[in-house]
Protein backbone atom coordinates (compact mmCIF):
# COMPACT_ATOMS: atom_id res chain seq x y z
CA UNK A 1 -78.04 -73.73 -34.47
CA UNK A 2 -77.18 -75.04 -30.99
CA UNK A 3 -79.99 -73.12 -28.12
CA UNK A 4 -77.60 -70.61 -26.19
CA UNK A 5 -78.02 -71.74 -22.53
CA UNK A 6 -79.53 -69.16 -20.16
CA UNK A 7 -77.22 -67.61 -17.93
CA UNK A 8 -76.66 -68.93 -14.34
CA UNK A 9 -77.85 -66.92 -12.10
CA UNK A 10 -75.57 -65.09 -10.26
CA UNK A 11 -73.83 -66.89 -6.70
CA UNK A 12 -72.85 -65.50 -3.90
CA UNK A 13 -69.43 -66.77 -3.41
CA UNK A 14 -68.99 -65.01 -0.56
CA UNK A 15 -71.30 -67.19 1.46
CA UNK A 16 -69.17 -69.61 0.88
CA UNK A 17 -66.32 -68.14 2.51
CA UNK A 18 -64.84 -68.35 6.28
CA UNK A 19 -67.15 -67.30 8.70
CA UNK A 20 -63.96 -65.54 10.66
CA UNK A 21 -63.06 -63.84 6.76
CA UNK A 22 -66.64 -62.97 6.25
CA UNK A 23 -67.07 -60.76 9.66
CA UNK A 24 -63.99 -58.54 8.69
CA UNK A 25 -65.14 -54.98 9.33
CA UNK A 26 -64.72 -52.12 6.75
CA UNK A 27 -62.40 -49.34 7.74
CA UNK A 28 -64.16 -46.09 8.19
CA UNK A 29 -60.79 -44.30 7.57
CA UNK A 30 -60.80 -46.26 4.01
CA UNK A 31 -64.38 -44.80 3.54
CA UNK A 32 -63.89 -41.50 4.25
CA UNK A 33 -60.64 -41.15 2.80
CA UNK A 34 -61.85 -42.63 -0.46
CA UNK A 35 -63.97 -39.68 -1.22
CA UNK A 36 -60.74 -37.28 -1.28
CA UNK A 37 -57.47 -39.55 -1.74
CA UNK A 38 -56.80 -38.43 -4.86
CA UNK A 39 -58.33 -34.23 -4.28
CA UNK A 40 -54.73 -32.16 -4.07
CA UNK A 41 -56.34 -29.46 -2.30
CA UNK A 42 -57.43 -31.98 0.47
CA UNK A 43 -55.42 -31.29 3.88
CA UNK A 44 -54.93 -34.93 4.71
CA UNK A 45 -54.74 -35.95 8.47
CA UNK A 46 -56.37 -39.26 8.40
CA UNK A 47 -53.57 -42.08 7.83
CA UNK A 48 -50.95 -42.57 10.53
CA UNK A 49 -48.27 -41.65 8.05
CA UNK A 50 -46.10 -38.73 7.94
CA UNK A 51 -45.58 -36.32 5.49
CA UNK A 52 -41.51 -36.65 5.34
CA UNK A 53 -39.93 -39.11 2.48
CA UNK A 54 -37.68 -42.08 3.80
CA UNK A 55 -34.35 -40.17 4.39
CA UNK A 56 -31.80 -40.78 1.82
CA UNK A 57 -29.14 -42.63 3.70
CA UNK A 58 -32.07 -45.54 3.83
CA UNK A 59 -32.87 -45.18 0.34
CA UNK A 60 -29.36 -45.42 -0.40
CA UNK A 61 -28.56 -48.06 1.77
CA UNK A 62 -31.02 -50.33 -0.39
CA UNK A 63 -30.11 -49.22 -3.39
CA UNK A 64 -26.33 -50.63 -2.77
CA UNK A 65 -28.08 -54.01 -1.71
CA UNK A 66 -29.64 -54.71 -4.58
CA UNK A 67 -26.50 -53.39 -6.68
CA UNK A 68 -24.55 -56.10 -4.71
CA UNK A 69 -27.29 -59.03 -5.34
CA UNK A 70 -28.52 -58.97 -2.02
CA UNK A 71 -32.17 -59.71 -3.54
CA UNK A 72 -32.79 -63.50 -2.70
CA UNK A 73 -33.91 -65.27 0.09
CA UNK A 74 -33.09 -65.35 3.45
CA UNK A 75 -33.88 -66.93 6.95
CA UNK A 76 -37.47 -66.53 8.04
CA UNK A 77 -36.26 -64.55 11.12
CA UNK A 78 -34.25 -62.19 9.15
CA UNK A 79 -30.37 -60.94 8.93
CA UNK A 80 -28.01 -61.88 11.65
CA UNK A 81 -26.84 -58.50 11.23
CA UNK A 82 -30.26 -57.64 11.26
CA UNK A 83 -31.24 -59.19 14.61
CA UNK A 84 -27.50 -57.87 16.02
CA UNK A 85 -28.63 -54.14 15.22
CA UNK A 86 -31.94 -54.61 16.83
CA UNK A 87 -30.35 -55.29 19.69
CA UNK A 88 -27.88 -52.41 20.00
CA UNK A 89 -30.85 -50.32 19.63
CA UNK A 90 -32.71 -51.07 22.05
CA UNK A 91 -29.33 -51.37 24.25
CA UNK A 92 -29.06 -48.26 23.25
CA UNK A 93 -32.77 -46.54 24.21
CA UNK A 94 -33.88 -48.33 26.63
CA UNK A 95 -30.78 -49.98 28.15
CA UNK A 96 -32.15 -54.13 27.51
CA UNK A 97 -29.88 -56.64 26.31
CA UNK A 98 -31.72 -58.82 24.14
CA UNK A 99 -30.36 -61.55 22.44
CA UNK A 100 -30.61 -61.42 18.64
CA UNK A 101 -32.56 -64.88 18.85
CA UNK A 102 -35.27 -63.04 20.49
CA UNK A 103 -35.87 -60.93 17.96
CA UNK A 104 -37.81 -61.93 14.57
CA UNK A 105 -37.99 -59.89 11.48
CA UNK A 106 -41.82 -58.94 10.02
CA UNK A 107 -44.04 -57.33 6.63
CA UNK A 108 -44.15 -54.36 9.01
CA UNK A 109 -45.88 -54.28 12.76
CA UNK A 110 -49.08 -55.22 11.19
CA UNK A 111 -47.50 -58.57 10.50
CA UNK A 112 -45.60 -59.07 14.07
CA UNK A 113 -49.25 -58.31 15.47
CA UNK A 114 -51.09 -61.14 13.18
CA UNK A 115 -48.14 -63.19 14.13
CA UNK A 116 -48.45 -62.89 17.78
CA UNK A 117 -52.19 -63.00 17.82
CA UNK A 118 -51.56 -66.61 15.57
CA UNK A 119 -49.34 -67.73 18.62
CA UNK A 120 -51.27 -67.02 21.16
CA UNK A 121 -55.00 -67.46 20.64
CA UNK A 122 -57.25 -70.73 20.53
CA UNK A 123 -60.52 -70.11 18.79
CA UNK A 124 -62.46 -68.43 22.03
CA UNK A 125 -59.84 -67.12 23.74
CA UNK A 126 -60.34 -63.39 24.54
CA UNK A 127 -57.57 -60.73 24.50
CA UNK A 128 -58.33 -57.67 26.25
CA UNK A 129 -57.47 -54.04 23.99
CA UNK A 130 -58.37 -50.86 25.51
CA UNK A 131 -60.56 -48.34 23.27
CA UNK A 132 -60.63 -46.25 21.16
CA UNK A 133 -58.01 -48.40 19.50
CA UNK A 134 -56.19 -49.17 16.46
CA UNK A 135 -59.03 -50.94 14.57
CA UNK A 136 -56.31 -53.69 13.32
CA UNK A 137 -55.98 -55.38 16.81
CA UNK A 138 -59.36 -56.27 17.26
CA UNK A 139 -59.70 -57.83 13.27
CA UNK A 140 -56.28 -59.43 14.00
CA UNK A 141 -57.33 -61.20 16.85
CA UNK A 142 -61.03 -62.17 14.51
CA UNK A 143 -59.20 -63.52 11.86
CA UNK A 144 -57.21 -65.80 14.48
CA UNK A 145 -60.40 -67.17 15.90
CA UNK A 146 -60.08 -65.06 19.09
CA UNK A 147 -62.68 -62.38 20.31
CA UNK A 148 -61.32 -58.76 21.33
CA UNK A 149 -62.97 -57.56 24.49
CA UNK A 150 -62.45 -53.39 24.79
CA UNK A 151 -61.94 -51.84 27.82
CA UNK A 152 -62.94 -47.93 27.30
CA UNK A 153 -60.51 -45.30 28.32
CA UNK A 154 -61.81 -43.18 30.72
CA UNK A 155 -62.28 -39.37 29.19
CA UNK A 156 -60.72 -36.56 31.49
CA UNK A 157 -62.49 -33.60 31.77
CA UNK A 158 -59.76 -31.66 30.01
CA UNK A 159 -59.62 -34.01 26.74
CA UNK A 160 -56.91 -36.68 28.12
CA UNK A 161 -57.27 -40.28 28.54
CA UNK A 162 -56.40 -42.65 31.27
CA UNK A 163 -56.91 -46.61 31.76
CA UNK A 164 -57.25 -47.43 35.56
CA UNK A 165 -55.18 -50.81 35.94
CA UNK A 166 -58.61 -52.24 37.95
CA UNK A 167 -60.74 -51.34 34.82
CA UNK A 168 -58.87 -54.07 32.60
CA UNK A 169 -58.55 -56.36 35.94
CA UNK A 170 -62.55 -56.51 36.19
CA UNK A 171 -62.29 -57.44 32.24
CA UNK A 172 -60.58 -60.54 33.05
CA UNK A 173 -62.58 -63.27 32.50
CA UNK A 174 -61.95 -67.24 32.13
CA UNK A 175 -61.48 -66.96 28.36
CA UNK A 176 -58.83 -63.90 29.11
CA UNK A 177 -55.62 -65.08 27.22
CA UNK A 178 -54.04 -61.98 26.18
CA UNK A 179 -53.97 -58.28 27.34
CA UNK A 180 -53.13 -55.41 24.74
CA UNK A 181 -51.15 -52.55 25.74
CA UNK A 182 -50.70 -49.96 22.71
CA UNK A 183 -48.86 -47.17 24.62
CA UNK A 184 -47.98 -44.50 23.20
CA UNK A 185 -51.74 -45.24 21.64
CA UNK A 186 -53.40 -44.95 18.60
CA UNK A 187 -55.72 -42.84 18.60
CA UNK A 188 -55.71 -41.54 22.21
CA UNK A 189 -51.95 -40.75 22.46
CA UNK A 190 -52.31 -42.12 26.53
CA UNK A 191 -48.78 -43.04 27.64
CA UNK A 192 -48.98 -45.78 30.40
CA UNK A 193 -46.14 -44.75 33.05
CA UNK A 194 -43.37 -47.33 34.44
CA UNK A 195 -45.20 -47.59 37.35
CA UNK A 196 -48.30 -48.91 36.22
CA UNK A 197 -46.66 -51.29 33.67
CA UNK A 198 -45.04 -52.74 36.50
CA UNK A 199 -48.39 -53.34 38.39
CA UNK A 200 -49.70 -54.90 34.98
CA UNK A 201 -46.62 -57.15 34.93
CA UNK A 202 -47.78 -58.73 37.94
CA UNK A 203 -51.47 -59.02 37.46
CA UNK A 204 -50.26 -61.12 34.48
CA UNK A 205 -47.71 -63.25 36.39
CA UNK A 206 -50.86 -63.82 38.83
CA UNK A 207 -53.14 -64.94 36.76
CA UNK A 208 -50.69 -66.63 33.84
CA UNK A 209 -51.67 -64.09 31.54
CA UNK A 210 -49.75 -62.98 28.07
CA UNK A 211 -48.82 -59.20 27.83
CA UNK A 212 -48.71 -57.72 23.94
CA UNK A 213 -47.24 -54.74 24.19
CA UNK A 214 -47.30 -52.21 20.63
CA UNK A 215 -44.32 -50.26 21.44
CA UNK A 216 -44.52 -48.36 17.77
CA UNK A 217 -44.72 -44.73 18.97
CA UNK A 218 -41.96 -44.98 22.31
CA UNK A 219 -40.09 -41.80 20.12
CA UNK A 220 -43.19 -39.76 19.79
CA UNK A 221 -42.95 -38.56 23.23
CA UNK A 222 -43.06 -34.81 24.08
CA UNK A 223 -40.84 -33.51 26.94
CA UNK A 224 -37.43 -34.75 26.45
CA UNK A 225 -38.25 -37.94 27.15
CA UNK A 226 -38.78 -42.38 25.62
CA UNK A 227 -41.58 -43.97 26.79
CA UNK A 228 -40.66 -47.09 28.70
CA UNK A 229 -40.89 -50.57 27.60
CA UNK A 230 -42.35 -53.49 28.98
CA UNK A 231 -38.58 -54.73 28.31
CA UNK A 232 -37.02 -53.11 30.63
CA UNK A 233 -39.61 -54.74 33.37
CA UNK A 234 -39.60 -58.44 32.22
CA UNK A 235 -37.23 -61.74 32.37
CA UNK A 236 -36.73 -63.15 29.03
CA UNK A 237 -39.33 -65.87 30.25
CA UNK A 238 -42.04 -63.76 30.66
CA UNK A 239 -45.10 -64.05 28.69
CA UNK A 240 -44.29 -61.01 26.73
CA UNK A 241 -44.75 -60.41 23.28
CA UNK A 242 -43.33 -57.05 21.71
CA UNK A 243 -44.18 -55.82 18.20
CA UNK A 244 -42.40 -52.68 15.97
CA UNK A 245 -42.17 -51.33 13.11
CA UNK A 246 -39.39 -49.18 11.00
CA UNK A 247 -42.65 -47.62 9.06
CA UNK A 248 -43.04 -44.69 11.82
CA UNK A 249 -39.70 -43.35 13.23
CA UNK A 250 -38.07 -43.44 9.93
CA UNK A 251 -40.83 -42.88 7.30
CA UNK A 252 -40.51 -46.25 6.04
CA UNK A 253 -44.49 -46.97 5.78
CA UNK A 254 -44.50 -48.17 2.21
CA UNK A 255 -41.31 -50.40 2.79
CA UNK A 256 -43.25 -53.16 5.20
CA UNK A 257 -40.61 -54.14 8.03
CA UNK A 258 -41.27 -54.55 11.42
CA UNK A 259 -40.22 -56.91 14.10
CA UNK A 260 -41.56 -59.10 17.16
CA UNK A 261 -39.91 -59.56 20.00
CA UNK A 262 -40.56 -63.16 22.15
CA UNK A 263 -39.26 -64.81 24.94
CA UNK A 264 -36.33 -67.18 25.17
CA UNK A 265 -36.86 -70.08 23.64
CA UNK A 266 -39.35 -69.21 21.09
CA UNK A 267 -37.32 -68.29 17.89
CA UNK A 268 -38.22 -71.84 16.48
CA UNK A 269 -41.93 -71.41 16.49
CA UNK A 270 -41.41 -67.67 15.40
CA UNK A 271 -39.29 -69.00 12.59
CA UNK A 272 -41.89 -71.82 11.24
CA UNK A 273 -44.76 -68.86 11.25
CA UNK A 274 -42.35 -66.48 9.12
CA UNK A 275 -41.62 -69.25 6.98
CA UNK A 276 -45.35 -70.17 6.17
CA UNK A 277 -46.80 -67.05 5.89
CA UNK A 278 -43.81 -64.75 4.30
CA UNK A 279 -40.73 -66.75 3.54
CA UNK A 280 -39.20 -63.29 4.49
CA UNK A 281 -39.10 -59.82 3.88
CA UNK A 282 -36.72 -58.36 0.97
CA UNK A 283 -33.32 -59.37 1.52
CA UNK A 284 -32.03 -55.56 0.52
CA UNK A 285 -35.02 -53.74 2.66
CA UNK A 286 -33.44 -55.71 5.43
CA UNK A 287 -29.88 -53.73 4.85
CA UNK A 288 -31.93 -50.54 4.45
CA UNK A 289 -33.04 -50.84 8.11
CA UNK A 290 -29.88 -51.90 9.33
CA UNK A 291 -29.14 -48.32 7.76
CA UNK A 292 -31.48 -46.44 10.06
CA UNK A 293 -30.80 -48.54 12.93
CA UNK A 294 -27.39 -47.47 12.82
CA UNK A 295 -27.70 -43.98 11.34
CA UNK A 296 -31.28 -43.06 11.88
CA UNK A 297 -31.28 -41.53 15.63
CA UNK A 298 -30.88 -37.83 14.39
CA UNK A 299 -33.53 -38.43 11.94
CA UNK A 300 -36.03 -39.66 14.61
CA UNK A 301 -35.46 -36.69 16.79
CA UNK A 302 -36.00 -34.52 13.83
CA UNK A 303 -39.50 -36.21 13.23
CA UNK A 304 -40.52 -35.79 17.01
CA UNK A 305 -39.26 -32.14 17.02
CA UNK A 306 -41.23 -31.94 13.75
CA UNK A 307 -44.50 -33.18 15.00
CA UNK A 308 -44.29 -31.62 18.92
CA UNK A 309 -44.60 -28.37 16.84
CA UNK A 310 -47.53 -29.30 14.72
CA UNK A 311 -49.44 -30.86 18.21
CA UNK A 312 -48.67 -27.22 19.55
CA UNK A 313 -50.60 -25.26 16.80
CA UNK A 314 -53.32 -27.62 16.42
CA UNK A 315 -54.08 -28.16 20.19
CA UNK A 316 -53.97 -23.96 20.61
CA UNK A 317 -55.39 -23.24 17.16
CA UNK A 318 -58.51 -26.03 17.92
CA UNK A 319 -59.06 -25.30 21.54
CA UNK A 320 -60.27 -21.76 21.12
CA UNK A 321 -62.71 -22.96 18.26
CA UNK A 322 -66.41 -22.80 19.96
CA UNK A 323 -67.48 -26.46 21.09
CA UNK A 324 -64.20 -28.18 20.54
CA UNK A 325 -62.55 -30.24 23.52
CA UNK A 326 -58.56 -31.36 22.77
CA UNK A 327 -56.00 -31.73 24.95
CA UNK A 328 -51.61 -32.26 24.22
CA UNK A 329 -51.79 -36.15 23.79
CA UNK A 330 -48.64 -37.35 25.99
CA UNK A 331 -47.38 -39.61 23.01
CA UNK A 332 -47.85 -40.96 19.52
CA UNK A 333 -48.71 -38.11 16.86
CA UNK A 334 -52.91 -37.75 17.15
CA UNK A 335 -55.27 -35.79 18.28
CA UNK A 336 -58.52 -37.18 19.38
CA UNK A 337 -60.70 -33.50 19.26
CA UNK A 338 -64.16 -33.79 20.94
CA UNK A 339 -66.42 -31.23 18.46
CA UNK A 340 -69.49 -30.36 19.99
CA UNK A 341 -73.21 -31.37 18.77
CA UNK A 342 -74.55 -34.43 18.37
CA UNK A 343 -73.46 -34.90 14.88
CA UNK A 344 -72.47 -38.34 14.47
CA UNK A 345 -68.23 -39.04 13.98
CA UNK A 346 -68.28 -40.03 10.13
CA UNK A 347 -70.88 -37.57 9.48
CA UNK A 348 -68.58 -34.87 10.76
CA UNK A 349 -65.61 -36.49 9.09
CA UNK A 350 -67.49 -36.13 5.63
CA UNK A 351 -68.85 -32.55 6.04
CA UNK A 352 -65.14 -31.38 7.36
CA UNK A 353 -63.60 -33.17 4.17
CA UNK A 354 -67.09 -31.28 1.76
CA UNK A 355 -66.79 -28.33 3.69
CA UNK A 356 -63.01 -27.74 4.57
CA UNK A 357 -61.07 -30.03 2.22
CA UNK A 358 -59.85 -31.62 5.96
CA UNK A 359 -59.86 -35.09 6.03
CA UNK A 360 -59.95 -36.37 9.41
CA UNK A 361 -61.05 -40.41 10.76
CA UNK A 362 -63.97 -40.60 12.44
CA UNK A 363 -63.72 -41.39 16.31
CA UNK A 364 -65.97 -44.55 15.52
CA UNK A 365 -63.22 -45.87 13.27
CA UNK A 366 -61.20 -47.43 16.16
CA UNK A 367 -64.94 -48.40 18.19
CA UNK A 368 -68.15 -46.90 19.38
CA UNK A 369 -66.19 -45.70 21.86
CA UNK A 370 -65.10 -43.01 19.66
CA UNK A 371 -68.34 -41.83 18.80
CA UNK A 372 -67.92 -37.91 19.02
CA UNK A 373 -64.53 -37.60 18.28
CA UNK A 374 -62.20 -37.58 15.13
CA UNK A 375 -58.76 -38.28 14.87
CA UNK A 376 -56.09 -36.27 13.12
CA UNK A 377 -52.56 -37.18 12.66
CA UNK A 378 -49.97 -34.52 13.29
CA UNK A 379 -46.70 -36.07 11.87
CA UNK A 380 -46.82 -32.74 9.07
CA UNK A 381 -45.19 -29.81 8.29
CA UNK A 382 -46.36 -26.67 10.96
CA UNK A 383 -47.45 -24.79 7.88
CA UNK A 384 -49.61 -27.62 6.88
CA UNK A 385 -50.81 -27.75 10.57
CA UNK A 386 -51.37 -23.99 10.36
CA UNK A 387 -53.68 -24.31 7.32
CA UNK A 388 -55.67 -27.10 8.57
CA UNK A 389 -56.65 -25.16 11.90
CA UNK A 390 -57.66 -22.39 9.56
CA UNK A 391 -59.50 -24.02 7.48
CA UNK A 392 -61.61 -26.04 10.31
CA UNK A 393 -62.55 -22.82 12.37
CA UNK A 394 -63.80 -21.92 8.68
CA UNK A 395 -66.10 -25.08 8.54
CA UNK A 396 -66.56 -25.28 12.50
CA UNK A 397 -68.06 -20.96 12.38
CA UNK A 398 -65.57 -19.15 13.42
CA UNK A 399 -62.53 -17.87 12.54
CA UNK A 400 -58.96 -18.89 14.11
CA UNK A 401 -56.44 -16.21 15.55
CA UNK A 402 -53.92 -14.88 12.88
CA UNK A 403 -50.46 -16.77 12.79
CA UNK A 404 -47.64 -15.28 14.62
């Protein structure tokens, strides 16, 4: 009988992998959330994702599209109709006419971000994102060989956040290719006015500098108000680069579309980087958000009238808790809550989900500049919202004022 060779010993193909690949961080959200994604009883505030199902009309909409065979490809950039219904709405909102061959069709806005960050950035070249921020921008621009420089927010002594236009000047450096503007932002919910986008516009047209501009939460405003647009500032030969999503203002998260907007003349190079990296989205998800393009403006207002209310009860039911600092953000639908101690963010994450059945992200999930802060998302039902608060004030010592 044949010897039975010993067996290898174990490799590490990992080594052997991508240097860029290899440095991808881990999400702390992931972590945390992984100890009570599947609890019922958890109160879950830690994914940007609402609570509400896509509305029917959307649903619907698909469902016809497939019934009528729409369920084979399609150009890279998406539907003509598509593109044309784009346009109308931001026509609509924000008063721009773009052309539909500025607009390209994405897997969601985490896809017209890796897109843009493919376009823009040589290996080396820096892109400025101010932080705490969305910890997908800075791995986006990684994986594309470029190197995310933050540029903290400045903390207000009553909670709020605010990004002086000469703190991200003095981050410009030789390498600078790109500057990130996520406004409404996640986490912070800062709002960058007209005014300063303006002044930001031409500190870019000085020094030949690329604007991205994450426009995902311009609904979640609070005061009968949209939060402007870099669009409405530009020429169509601006280095701008827009990015969107359907997954937030229609509760469309699990559907992946999203779309980039470029500047004239681009749609070719847009088109080649949808083609080698997702052919294109599903022909019939693409009717589905013509749907809420088209029909989907009382739904949004719904959602924001939805979350303002749940941002009212947690910012009163939090701020008389002992050691907590939150303030209204201006836009988006989190709350970055400062609570007291010295107790490290994803420590206090993981007692509040032991302790409370709350699960929050830890500040330090979108960079050290978060450390002593979590973030909780408020796009949920005000009862939900009401229990939460309760049950924190519970784990935090104290006990919150009765509902009204």
């Amino acid at each position: 009988m044949a010897d039975t060779p010993a067996p290898a010993a174990p490799v590490d193909l990992a080594a052997a992998l991508s240097a860029r690949i290899r440095g991808i961080g881990t999400s702390q959200i992931g972590l945390v959330a992984d100890r009570g994604r599947d609890d019922p009883e958890v109160v879950k505030l830690w994914i940007g994702e609402g609570d509400l199902p896509t509305p029917p009309f959307i649903v619907e909409a698909a469902h016809r599209a497939m019934l009528a065979g729409h369920t084979r490809y399609t150009t890279s950039l998406g539907l003509p109709a598509l593109r044309a219904a784009l346009g109308a709405y931001h026509a609509r909102h924000w008063g721009v006419e773009i052309p539909p061959d500025r607009f390209g069709v994405t897997a969601g806005g985490m896809n017209a971000i890796m897109q843009a960050a493919q376009v823009l950035l040589e290996p080396g070249d820096e892109m400025i994102i101010p932080s705490p921020a969305w910890p997908n921008l800075g791995e986006a621009v990684r994986i594309a060989g470029g190197v995310p420089v933050t540029v903290p927010y400045r903390r207000l002594p009553d909670g709020r956040f605010a990004l002086p236009l000469a703190d991200i000047a003095a981050a410009i450096t030789p390498r600078t290719r790109v500057i990130m503007v996520n406004s409404p932002s996640n986490p912070t919910g800062w709002t960058m006015p007209l005014a300063e986008m303006t002044a930001l516009r031409d500190l870019a047209r000085e020094r030949g500098l690329w604007i991205l501009s994450d426009e995902v939460y311009a609904h979640f405003t609070y005061g009968n108000r949209i939060a402007p647009s870099f669009l409405q500032i530009c020429a169509e030969d601006d280095r701008l680069i827009v990015t969107n999503t359907f997954s937030k203002n229609w509760a469309m998260t699990g559907w992946r579309a999203g779309w980039v907007i470029y500047p004239r003349g681009l749609a070719p190079t847009f088109a080649k980087l949808g083609q080698y990296s997702t052919t294109s989205i599903p022909t019939f998800v693409q009717h589905a958000c013509i749907a809420a393009l088209e029909e989907g403006d009382g739904f949004i207002r719904t959602m924001v009238d939805r979350c303002a209310e749940a941002r009212a009860i947690l910012v009163e039911g939090l701020s008389r808790l002992p050691g907590v600092t939150v303030a209204p953000p201006d836009g988006a639908f989190y709350l970055m809550a400062r609570m007291g101690g010295d107790e490290p963010s994803l420590d206090l994450a993981l007692r509040l989900l032991r302790e409370a059945k709350v699960g929050v992200a830890p500040g330090t999930a979108f960079g050290p500049e978060g450390e002593g802060l979590v973030r909780m998302c408020f796009a949920i039902s005000p009862e939900l919202a009401r229990e939460a608060v309760r049950r924190l004030a519970g784990a935090l010592g104290t006990r919150a004022p009765a509902a009204h």
